[in-house]
N, C-alpha and C. Protein backbone atom coordinates (compact mmCIF):
# COMPACT_ATOMS: atom_id res chain seq x y z
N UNK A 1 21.20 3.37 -18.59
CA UNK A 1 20.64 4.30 -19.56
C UNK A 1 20.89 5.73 -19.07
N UNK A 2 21.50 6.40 -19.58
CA UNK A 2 22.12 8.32 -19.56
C UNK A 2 20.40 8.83 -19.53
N UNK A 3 20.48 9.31 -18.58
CA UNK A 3 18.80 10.18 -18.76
C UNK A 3 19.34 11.78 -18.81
N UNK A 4 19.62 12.27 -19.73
CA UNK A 4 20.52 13.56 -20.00
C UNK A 4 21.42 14.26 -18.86
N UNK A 5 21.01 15.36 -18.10
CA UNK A 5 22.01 15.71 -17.24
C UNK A 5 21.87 15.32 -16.14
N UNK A 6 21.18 14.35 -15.84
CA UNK A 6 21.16 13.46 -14.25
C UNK A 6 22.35 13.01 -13.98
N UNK A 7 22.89 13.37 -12.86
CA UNK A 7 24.16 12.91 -12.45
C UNK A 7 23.63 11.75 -11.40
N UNK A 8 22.53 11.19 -11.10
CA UNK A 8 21.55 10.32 -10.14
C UNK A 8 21.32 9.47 -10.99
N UNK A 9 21.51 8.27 -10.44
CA UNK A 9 20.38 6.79 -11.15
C UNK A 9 19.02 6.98 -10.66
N UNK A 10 17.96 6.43 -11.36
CA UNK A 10 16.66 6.14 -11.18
C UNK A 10 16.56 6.15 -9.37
N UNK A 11 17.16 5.30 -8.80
CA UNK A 11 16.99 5.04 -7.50
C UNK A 11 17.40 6.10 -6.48
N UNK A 12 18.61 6.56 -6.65
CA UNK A 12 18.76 7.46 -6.52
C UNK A 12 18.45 9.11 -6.59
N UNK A 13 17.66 9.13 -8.01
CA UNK A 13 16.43 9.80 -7.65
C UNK A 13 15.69 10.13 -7.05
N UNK A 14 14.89 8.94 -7.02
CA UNK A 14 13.71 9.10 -6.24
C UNK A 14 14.40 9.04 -4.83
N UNK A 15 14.74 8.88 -4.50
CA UNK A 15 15.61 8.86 -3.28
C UNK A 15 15.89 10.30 -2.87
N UNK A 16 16.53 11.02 -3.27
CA UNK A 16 16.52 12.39 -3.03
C UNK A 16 15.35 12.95 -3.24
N UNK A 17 14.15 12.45 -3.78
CA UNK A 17 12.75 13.37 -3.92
C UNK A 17 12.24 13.02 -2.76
N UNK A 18 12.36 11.85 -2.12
CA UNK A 18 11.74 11.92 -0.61
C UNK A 18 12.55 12.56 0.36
N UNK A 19 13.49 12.85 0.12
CA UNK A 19 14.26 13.84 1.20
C UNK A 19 13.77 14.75 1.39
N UNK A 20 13.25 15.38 -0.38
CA UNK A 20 13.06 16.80 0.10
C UNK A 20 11.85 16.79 0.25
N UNK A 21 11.09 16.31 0.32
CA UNK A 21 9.62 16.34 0.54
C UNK A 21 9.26 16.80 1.68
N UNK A 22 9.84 16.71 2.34
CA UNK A 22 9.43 17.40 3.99
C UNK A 22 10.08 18.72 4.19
N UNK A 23 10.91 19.31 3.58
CA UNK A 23 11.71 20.60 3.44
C UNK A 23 11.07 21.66 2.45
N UNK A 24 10.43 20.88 1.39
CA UNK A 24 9.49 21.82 0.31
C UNK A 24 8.32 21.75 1.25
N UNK A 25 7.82 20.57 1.88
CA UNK A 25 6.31 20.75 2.44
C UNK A 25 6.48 21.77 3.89
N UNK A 26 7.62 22.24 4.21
CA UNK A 26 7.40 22.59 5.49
C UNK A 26 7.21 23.88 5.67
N UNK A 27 7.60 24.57 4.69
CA UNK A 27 7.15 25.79 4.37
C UNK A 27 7.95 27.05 4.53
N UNK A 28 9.14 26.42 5.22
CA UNK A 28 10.38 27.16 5.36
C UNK A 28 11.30 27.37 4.23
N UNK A 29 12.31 28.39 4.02
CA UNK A 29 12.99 28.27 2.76
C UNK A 29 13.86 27.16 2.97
N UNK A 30 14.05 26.88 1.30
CA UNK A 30 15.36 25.10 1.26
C UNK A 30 16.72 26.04 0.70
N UNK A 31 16.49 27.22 0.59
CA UNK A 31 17.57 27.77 -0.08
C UNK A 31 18.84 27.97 1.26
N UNK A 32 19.63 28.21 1.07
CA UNK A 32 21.25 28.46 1.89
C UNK A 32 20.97 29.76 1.69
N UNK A 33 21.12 30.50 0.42
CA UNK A 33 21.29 31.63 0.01
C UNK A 33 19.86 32.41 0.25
N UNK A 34 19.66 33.77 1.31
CA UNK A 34 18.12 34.04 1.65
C UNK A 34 18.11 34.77 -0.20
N UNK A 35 19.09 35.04 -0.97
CA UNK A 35 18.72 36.15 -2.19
C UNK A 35 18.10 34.98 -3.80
N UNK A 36 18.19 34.23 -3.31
CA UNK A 36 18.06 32.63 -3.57
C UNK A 36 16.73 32.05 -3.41
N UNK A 37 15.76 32.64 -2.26
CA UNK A 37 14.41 32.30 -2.28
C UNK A 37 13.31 32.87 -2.99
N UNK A 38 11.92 32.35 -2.90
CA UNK A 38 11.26 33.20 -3.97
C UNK A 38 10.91 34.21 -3.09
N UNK A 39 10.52 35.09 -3.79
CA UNK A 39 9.87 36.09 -3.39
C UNK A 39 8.50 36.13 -2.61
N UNK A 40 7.87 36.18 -1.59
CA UNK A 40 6.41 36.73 -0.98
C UNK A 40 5.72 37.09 -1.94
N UNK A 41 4.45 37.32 -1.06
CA UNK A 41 3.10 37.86 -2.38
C UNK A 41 3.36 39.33 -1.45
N UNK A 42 3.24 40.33 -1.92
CA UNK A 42 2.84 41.39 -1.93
C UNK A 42 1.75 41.82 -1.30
N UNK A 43 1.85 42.67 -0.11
CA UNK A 43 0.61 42.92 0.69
C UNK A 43 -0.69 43.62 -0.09
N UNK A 44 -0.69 43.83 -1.10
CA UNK A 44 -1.09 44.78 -1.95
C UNK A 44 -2.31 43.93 -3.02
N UNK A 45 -1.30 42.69 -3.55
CA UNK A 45 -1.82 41.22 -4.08
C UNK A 45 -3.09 40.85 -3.49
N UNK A 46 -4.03 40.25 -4.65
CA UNK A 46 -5.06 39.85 -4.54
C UNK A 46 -4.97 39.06 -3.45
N UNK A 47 -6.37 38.00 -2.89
CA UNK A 47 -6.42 36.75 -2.04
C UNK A 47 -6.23 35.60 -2.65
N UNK A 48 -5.95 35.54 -3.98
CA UNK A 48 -6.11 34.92 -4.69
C UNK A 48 -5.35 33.35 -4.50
N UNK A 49 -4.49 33.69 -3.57
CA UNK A 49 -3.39 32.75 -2.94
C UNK A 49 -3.83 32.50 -1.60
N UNK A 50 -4.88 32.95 -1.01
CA UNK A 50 -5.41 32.66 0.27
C UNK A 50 -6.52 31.86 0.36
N UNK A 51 -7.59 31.89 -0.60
CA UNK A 51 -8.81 31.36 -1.02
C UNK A 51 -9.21 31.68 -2.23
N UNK A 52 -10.20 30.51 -2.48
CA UNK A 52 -10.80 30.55 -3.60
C UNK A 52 -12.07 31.80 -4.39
N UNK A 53 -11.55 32.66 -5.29
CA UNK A 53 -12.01 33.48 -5.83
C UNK A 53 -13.46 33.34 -6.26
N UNK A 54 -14.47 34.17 -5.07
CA UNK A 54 -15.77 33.87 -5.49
C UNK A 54 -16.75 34.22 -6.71
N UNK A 55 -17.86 33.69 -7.11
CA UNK A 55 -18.22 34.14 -8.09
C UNK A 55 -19.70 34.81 -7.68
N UNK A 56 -19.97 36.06 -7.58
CA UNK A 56 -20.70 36.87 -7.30
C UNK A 56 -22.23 36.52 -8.53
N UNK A 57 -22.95 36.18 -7.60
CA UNK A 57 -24.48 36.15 -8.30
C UNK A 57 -25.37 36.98 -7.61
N UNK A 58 -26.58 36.56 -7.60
CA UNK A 58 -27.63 37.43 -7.47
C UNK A 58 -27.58 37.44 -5.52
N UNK A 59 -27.34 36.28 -5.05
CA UNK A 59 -27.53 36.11 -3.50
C UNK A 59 -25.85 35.98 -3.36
N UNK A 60 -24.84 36.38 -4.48
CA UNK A 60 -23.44 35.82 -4.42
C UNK A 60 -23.23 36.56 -2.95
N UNK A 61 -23.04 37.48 -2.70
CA UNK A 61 -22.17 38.24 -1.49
C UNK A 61 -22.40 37.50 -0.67
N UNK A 62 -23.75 37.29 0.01
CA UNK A 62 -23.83 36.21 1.47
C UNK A 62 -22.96 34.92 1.09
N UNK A 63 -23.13 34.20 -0.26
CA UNK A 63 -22.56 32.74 -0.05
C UNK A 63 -21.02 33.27 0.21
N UNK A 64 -20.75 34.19 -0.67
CA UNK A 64 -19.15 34.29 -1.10
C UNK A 64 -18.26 34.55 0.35
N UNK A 65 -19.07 35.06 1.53
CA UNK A 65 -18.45 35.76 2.89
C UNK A 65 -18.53 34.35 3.47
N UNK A 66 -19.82 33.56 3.61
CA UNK A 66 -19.76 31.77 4.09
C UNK A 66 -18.83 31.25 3.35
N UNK A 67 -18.22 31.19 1.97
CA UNK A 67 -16.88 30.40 1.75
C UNK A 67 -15.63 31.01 2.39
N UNK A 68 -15.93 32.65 2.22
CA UNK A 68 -14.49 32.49 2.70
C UNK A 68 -14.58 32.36 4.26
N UNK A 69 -15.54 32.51 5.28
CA UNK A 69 -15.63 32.55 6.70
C UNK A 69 -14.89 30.78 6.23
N UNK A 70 -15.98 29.60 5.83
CA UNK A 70 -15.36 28.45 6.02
C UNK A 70 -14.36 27.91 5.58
N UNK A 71 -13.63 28.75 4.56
CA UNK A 71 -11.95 28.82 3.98
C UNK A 71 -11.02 29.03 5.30
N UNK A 72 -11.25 30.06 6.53
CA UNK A 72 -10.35 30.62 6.67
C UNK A 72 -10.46 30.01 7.81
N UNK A 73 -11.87 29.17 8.61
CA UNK A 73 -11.96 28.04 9.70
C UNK A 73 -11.21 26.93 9.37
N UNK A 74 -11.23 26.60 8.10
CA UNK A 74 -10.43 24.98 7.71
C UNK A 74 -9.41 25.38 7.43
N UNK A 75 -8.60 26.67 7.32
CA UNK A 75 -6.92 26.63 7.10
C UNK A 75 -6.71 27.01 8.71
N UNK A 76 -7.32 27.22 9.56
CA UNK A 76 -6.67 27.47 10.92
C UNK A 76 -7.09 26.50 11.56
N UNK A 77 -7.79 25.61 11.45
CA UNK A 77 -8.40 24.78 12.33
C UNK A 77 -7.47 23.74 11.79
N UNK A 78 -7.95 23.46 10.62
CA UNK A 78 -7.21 21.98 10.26
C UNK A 78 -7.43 20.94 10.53
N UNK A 79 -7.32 19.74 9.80
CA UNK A 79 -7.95 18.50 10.68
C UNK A 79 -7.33 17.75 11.88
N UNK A 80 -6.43 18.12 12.55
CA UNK A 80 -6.03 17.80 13.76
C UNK A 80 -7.43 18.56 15.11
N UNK A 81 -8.25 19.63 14.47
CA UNK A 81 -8.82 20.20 15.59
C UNK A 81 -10.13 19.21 15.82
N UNK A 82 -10.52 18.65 14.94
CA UNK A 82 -11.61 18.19 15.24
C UNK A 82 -11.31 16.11 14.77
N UNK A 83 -12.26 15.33 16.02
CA UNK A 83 -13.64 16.67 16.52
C UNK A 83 -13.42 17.23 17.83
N UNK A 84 -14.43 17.84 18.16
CA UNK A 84 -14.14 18.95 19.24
C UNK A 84 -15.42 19.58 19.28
N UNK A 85 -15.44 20.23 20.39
CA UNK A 85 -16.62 21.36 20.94
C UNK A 85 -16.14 22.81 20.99
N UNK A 86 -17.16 23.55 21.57
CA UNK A 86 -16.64 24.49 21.11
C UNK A 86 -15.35 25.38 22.08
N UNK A 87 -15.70 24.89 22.94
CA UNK A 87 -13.93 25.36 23.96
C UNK A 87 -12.45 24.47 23.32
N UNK A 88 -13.45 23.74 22.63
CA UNK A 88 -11.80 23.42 21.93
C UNK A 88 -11.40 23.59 20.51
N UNK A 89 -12.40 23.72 19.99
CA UNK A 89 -12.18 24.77 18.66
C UNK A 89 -11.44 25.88 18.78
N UNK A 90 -12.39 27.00 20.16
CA UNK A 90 -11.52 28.19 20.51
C UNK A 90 -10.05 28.13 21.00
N UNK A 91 -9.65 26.95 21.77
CA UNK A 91 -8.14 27.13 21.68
C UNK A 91 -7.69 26.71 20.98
N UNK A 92 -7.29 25.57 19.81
CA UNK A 92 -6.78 25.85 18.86
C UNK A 92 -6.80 26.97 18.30
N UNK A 93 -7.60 27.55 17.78
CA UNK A 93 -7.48 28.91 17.04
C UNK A 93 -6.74 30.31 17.73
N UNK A 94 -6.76 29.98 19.17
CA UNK A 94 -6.32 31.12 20.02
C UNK A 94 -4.40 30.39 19.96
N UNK A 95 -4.52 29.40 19.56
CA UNK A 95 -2.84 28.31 20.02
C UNK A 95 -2.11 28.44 18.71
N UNK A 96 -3.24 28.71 17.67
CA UNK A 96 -2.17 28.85 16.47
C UNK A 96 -2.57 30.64 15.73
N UNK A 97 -2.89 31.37 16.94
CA UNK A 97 -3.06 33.08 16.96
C UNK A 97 -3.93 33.27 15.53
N UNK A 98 -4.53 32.75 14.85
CA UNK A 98 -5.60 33.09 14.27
C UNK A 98 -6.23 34.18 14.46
N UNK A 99 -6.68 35.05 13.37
CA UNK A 99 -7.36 36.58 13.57
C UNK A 99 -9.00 36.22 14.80
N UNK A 100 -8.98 37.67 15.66
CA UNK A 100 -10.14 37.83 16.36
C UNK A 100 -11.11 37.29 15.89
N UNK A 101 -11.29 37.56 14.42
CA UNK A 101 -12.82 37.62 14.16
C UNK A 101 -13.19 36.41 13.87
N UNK A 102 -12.51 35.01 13.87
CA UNK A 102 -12.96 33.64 13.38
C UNK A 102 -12.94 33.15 15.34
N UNK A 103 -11.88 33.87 16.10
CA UNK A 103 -12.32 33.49 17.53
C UNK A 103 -13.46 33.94 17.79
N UNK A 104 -13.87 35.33 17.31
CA UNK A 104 -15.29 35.94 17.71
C UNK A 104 -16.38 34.95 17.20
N UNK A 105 -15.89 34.20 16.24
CA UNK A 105 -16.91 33.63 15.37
C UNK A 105 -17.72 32.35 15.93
N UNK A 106 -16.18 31.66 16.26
CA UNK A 106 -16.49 30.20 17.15
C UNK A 106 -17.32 30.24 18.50
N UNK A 107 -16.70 31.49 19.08
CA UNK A 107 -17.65 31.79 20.21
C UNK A 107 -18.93 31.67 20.36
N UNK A 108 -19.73 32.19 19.08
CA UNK A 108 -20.94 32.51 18.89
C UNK A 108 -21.49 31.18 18.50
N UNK A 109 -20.55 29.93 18.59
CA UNK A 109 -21.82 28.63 18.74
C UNK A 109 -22.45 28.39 20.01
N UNK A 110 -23.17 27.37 19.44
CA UNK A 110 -24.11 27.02 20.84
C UNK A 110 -23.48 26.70 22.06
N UNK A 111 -23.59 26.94 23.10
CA UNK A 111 -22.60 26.07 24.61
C UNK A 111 -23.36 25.28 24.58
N UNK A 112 -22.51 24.14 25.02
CA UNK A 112 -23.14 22.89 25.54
C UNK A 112 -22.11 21.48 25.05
N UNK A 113 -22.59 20.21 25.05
CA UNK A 113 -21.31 19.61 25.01
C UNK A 113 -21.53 19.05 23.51
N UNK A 114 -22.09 19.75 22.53
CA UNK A 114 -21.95 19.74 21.13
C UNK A 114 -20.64 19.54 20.49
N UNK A 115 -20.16 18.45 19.91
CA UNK A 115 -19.13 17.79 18.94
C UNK A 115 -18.95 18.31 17.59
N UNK A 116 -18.13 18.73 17.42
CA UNK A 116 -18.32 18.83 15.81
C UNK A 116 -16.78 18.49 14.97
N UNK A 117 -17.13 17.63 13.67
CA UNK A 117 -16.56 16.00 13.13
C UNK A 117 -16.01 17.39 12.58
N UNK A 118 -16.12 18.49 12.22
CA UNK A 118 -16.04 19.12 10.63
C UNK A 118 -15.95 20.32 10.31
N UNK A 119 -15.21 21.37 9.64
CA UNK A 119 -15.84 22.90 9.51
C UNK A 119 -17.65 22.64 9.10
N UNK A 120 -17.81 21.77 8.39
CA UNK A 120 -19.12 22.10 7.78
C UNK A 120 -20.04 21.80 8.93
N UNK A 121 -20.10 20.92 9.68
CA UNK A 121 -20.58 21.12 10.98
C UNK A 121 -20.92 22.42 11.76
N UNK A 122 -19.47 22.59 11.85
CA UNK A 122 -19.77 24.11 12.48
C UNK A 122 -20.29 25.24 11.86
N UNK A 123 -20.03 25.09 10.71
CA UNK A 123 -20.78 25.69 9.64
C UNK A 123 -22.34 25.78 10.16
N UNK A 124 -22.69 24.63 10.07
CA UNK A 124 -24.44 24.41 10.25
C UNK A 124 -24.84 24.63 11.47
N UNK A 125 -24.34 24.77 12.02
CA UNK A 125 -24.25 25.20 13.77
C UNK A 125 -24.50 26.43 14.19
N UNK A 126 -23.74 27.63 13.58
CA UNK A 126 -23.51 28.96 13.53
C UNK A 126 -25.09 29.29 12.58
N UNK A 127 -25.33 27.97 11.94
CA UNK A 127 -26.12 28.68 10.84
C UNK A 127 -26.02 29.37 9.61
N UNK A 128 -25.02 29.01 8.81
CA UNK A 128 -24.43 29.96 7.69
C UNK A 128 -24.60 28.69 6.87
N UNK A 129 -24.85 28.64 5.49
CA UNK A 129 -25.52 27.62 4.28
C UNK A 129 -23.77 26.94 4.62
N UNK A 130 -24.24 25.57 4.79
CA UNK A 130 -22.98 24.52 4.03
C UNK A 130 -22.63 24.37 2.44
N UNK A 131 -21.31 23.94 2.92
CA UNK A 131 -20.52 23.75 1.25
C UNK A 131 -21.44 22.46 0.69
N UNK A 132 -22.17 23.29 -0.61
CA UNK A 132 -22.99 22.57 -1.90
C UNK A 132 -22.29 21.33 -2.21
């Protein structure tokens, strides 16, 4: 069966979609040509591509600074970091150069040989409201 301009059979298809799956996921360009890739966001550009756009209520500002504090722990941390304590939270985050202020942040948990499965853990740890 002609599936219009596919020069690929079905199998063949899908076959080349798992190739590229690791070349689109890796985050590097797939292009040959650099005039060929997309374009960056603009330093200028909202966060809107970094985290999720809060919605400001009456107590909004405190929650909205706890999502993005725990937005910006779970894109640097990632689930390879945990679980873990807190000397090993801090080097991951120091291993994949993460901004000061989420190292300043981790710091400020409790010492001791405290585990934590989770951002939201650490979340509750630091003391800042967990994700609802």
């Amino acid at each position: 069966m002609q599936r219009g301009s596919d020069r690929l059979n079905v199998h063949r298809d899908d076959e080349a979609k798992r190739e590229m799956q690791g070349r689109i996921r890796s985050g590097h360009p797939t292009r040959a040509e650099e005039w060929d890739d997309p374009e960056p966001g603009a330093d200028d550009d909202p966060e809107v591509t970094e985290r999720p756009v809060p919605v400001l209520g009456a107590a909004g500002r405190e929650e909205a600074e706890d999502e993005a504090l725990r937005s910006d722990l779970a894109r640097h941390l990632g689930r390879g970091a945990f679980p873990s304590d807190r000397e090993g939270l801090k080097r991951v985050l120091l291993d994949r150069y993460a901004p000061d202020s989420l190292v300043e942040t981790v710091r400020e948990l409790p010492k001791g040989g405290d585990t934590y499965g989770n951002v939201q853990e650490v979340m509750a740890a630091l003391g800042r409201k967990p994700q609802a």
